[in-house]
Protein backbone atom coordinates (compact mmCIF):
# COMPACT_ATOMS: atom_id res chain seq x y z
CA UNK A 1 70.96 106.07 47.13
CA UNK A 2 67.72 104.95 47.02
CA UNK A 3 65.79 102.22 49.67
CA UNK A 4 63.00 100.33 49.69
CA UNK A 5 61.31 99.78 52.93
CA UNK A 6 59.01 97.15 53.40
CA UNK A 7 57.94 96.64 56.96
CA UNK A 8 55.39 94.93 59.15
CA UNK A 9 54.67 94.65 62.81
CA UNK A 10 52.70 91.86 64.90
CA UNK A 11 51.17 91.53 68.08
CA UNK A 12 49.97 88.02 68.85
CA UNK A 13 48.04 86.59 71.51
CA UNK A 14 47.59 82.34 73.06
CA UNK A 15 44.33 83.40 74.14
CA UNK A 16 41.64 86.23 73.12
CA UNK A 17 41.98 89.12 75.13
CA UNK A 18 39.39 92.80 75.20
CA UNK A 19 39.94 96.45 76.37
CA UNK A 20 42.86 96.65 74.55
CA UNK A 21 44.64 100.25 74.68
CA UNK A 22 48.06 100.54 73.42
CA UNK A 23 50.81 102.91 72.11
CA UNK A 24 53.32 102.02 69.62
CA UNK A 25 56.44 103.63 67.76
CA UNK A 26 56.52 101.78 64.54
CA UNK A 27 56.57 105.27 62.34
CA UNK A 28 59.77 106.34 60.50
CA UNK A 29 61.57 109.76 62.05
CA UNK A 30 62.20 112.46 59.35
CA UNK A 31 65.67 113.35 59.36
CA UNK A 32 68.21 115.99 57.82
CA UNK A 33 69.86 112.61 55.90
CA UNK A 34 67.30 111.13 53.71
CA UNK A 35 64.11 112.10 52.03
CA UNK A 36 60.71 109.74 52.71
CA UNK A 37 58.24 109.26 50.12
CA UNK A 38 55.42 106.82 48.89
CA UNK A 39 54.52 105.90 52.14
CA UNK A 40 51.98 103.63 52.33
CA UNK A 41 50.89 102.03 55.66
CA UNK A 42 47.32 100.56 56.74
CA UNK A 43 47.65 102.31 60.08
CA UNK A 44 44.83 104.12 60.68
CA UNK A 45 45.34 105.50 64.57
CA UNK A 46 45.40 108.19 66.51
CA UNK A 47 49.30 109.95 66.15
CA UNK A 48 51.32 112.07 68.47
CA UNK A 49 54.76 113.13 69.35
CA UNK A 50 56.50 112.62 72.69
CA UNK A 51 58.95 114.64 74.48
CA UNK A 52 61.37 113.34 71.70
CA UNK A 53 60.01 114.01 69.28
CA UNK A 54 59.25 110.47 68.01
CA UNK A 55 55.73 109.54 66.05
CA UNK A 56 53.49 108.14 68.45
CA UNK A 57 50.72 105.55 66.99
CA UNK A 58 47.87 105.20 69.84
CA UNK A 59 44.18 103.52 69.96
CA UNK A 60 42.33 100.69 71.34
CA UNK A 61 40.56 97.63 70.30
CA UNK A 62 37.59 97.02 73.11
CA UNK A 63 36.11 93.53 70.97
CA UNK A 64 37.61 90.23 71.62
CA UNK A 65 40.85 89.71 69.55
CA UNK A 66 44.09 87.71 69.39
CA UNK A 67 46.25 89.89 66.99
CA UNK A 68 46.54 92.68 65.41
CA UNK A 69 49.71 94.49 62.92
CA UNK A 70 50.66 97.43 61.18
CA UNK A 71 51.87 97.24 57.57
CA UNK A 72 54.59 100.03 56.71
CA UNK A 73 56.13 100.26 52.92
CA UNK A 74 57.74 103.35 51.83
CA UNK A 75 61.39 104.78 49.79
CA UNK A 76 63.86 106.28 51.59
CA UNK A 77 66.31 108.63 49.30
CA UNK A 78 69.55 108.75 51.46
CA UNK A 79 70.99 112.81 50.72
CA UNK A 80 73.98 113.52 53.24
CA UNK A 81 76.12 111.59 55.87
CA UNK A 82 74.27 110.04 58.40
CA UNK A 83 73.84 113.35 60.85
CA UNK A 84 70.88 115.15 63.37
CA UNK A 85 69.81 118.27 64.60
CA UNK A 86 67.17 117.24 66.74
CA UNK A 87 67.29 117.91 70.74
CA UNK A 88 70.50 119.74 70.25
CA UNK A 89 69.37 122.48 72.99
CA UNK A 90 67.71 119.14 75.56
CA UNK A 91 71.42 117.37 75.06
CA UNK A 92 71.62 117.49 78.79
CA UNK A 93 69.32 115.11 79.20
CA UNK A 94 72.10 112.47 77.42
CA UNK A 95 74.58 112.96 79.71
CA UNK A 96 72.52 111.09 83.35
CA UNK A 97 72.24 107.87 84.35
CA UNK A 98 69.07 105.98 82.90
CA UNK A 99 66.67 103.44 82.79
CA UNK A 100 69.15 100.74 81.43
CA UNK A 101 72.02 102.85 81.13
CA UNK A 102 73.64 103.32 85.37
CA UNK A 103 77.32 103.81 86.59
CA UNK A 104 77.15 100.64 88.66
CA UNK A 105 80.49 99.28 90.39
CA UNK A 106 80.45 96.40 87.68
CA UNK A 107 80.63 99.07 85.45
CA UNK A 108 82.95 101.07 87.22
CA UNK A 109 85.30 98.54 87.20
CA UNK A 110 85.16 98.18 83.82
CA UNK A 111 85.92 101.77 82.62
CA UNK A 112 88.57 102.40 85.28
CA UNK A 113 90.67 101.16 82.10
CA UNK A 114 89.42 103.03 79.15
CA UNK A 115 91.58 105.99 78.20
CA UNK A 116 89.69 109.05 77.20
CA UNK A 117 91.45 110.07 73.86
CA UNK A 118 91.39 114.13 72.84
CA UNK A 119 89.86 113.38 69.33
CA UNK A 120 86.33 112.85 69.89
CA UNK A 121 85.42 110.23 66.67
CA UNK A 122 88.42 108.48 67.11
CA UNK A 123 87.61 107.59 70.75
CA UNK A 124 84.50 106.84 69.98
CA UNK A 125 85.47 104.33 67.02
CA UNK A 126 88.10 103.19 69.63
CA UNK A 127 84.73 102.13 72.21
CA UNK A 128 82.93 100.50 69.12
CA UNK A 129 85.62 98.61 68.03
CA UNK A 130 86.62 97.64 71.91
CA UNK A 131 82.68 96.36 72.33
CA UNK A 132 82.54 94.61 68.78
CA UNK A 133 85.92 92.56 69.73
CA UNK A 134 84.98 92.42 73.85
CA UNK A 135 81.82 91.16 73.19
CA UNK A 136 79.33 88.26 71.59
CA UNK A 137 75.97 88.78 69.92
CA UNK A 138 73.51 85.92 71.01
CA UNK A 139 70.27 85.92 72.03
CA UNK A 140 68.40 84.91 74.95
CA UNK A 141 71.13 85.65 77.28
CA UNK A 142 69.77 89.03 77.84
CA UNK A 143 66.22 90.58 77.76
CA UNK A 144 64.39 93.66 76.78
CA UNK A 145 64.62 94.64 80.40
CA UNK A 146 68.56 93.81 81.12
CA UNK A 147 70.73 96.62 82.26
CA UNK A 148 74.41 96.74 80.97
CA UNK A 149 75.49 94.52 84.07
CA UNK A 150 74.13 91.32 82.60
CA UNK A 151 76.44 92.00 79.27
CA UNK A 152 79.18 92.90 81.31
CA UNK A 153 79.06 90.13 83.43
CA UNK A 154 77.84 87.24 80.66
CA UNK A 155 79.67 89.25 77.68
CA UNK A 156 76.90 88.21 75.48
CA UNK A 157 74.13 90.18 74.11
CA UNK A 158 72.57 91.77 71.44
CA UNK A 159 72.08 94.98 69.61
CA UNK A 160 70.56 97.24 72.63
CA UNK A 161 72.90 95.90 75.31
CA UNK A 162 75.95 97.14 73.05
CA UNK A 163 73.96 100.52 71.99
CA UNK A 164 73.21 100.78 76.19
CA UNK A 165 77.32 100.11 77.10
CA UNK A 166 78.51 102.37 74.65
CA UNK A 167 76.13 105.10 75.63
CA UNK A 168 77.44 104.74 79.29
CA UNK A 169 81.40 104.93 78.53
CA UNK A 170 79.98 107.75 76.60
CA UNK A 171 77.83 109.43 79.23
CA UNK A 172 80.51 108.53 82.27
CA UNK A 173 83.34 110.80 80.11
CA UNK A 174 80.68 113.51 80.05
CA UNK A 175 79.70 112.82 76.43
CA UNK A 176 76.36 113.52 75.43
CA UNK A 177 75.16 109.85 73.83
CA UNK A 178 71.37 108.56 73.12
CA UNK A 179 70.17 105.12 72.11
CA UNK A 180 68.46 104.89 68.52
CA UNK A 181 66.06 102.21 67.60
CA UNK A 182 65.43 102.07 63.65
CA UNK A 183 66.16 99.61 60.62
CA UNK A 184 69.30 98.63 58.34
CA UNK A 185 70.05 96.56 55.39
CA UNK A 186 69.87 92.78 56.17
CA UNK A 187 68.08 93.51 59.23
CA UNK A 188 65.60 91.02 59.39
CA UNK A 189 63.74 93.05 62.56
CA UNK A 190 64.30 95.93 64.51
CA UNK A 191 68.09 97.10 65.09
CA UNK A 192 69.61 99.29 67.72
CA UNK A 193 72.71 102.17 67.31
CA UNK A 194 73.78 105.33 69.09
CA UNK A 195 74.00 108.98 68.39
CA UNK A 196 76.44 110.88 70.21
CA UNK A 197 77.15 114.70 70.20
CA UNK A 198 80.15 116.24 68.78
CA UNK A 199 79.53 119.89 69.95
CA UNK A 200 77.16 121.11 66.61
CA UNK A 201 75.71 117.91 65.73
CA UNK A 202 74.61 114.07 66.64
CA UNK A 203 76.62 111.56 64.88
CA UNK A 204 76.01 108.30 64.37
CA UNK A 205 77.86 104.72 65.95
CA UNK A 206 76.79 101.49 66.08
CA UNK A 207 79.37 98.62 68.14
CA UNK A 208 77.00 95.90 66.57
CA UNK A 209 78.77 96.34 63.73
CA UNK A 210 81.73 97.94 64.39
CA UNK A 211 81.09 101.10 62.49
CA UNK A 212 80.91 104.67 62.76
CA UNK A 213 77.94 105.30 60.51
CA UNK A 214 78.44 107.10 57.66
CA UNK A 215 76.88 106.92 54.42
CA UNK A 216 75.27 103.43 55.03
CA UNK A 217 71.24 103.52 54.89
CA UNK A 218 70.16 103.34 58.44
CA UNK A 219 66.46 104.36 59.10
CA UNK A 220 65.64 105.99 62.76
CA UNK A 221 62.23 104.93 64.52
CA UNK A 222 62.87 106.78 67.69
CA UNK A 223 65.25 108.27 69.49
CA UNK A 224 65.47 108.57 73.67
CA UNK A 225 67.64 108.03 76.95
CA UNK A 226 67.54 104.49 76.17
CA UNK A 227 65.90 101.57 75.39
CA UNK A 228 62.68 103.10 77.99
CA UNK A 229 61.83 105.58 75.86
CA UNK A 230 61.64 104.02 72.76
CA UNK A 231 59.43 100.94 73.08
CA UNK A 232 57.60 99.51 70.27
CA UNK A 233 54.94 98.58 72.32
CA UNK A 234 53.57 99.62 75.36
CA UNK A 235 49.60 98.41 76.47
CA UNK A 236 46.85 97.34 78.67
CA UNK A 237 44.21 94.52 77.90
CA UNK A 238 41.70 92.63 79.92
CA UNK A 239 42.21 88.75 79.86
CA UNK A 240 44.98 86.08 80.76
CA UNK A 241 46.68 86.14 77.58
CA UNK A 242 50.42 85.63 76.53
CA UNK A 243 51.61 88.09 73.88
CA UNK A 244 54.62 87.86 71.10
CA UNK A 245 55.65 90.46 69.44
CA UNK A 246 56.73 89.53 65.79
CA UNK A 247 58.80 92.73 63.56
CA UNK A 248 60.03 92.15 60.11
CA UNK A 249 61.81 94.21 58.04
CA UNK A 250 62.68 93.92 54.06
CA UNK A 251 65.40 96.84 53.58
CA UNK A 252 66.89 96.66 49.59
CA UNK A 253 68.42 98.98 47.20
């Protein structure tokens, strides 16, 4: 299978801002299931990797500005079954509480009930499909900030509060579980899954749409705890400016 990526990220600003030093994660992971090529991409930063492993894009723009974006277009040529190596030895560090992701009583109370079955994919399908039918996807009831006690107690959200609730049931039964941030087909921005470990390798599961992935094209940005550690866009400016953040994402065969 062959994909066609065409993707483009936007920071805008109300008013001009200066001194404007940033990080972002807007790079495509390599990965053990598909091959990237013909990447083209008008990004022309500084690029590192943090502690996992994702492609860090970092400069600054010190002139007065009120936007700026990052054009990404490449082909993806999907090989295997969605599957990872990566972090297999750190896969302790999947298995705390987190940033978004903490054992409160809320949750607490809302696990007491979940029976831990011996086969480890079908109690994980068993979670996605319990989130998919337990839970609506609308915006604005959450934000980028919310912790799994505002889905738990609205039972609304979106893509990263189901990710962040499934990677606690996962992490509470002593299941090693990360949050993924990367595209999909008919994703018109950003969209957010979960990896969990099944003793050799991380598999893939994503409650937003009720699936454990397989051999559907899903393309990984970053990888981390949670939602934390994989932020598009992180920054400091001078000036009394309101920002939006605009992603959008053309994914076709």
């Amino acid at each position: 299978m062959i994909v066609n990526l065409a993707y483009s990220f936007n920071l805008t600003f109300d008013k001009s801002i200066q001194n404007h030093y940033f990080t972002l994660r807007v790079t495509p992971r390599a990965t053990p299931y598909y091959k990237m090529y013909d990447f083209e991409t008008n990004d022309y930063l500084f690029h590192t990797i943090d502690g996992f492993g994702n492609i860090i894009s970092f400069g600054d723009l010190k002139g007065s500005h009120t936007s700026f974006g990052i054009i990404t277009k490449a082909k993806f040529q999907f090989t295997n079954s969605y599957y990872d190596t990566d972090n297999i030895l750190f896969r302790h560090l999947y298995l705390s509480e987190s940033e978004f992701v903490r054992f409160s009583p809320l949750f607490k109370d809302f696990v007491k009930d979940i029976e831990n079955i011996n086969d480890l994919k079908s109690f994980v399908f068993s979670l996605v499909n319990m989130i998919f039918d337990g839970f609506v996807f609308e915006r604005g009831i959450t934000s980028v900030d919310s912790t799994i006690n505002t889905l738990l107690e609205y039972k609304k959200g979106v893509c990263q509060d189901f990710a962040h609730l499934l990677i606690a049931v996962l992490r509470y039964y002593r299941i090693p579980a990360r949050y993924v941030s990367g595209f999909v087909t008919g994703e018109g921005e950003s969209h957010a899954w979960v990896e969990y470990f099944d003793g050799q390798v991380w598999l893939g599961a994503d409650p937003t749409h009720n699936i454990l992935i397989t051999n559907e094209p899903y393309i990984k940005i970053a990888h981390g705890r949670d939602a934390h550690d994989t932020s598009m866009n992180k920054g400091v400016f001078s000036g009394l400016a309101n920002q939006k953040l605009s992603v959008s994402t053309i994914m076709e065969q």
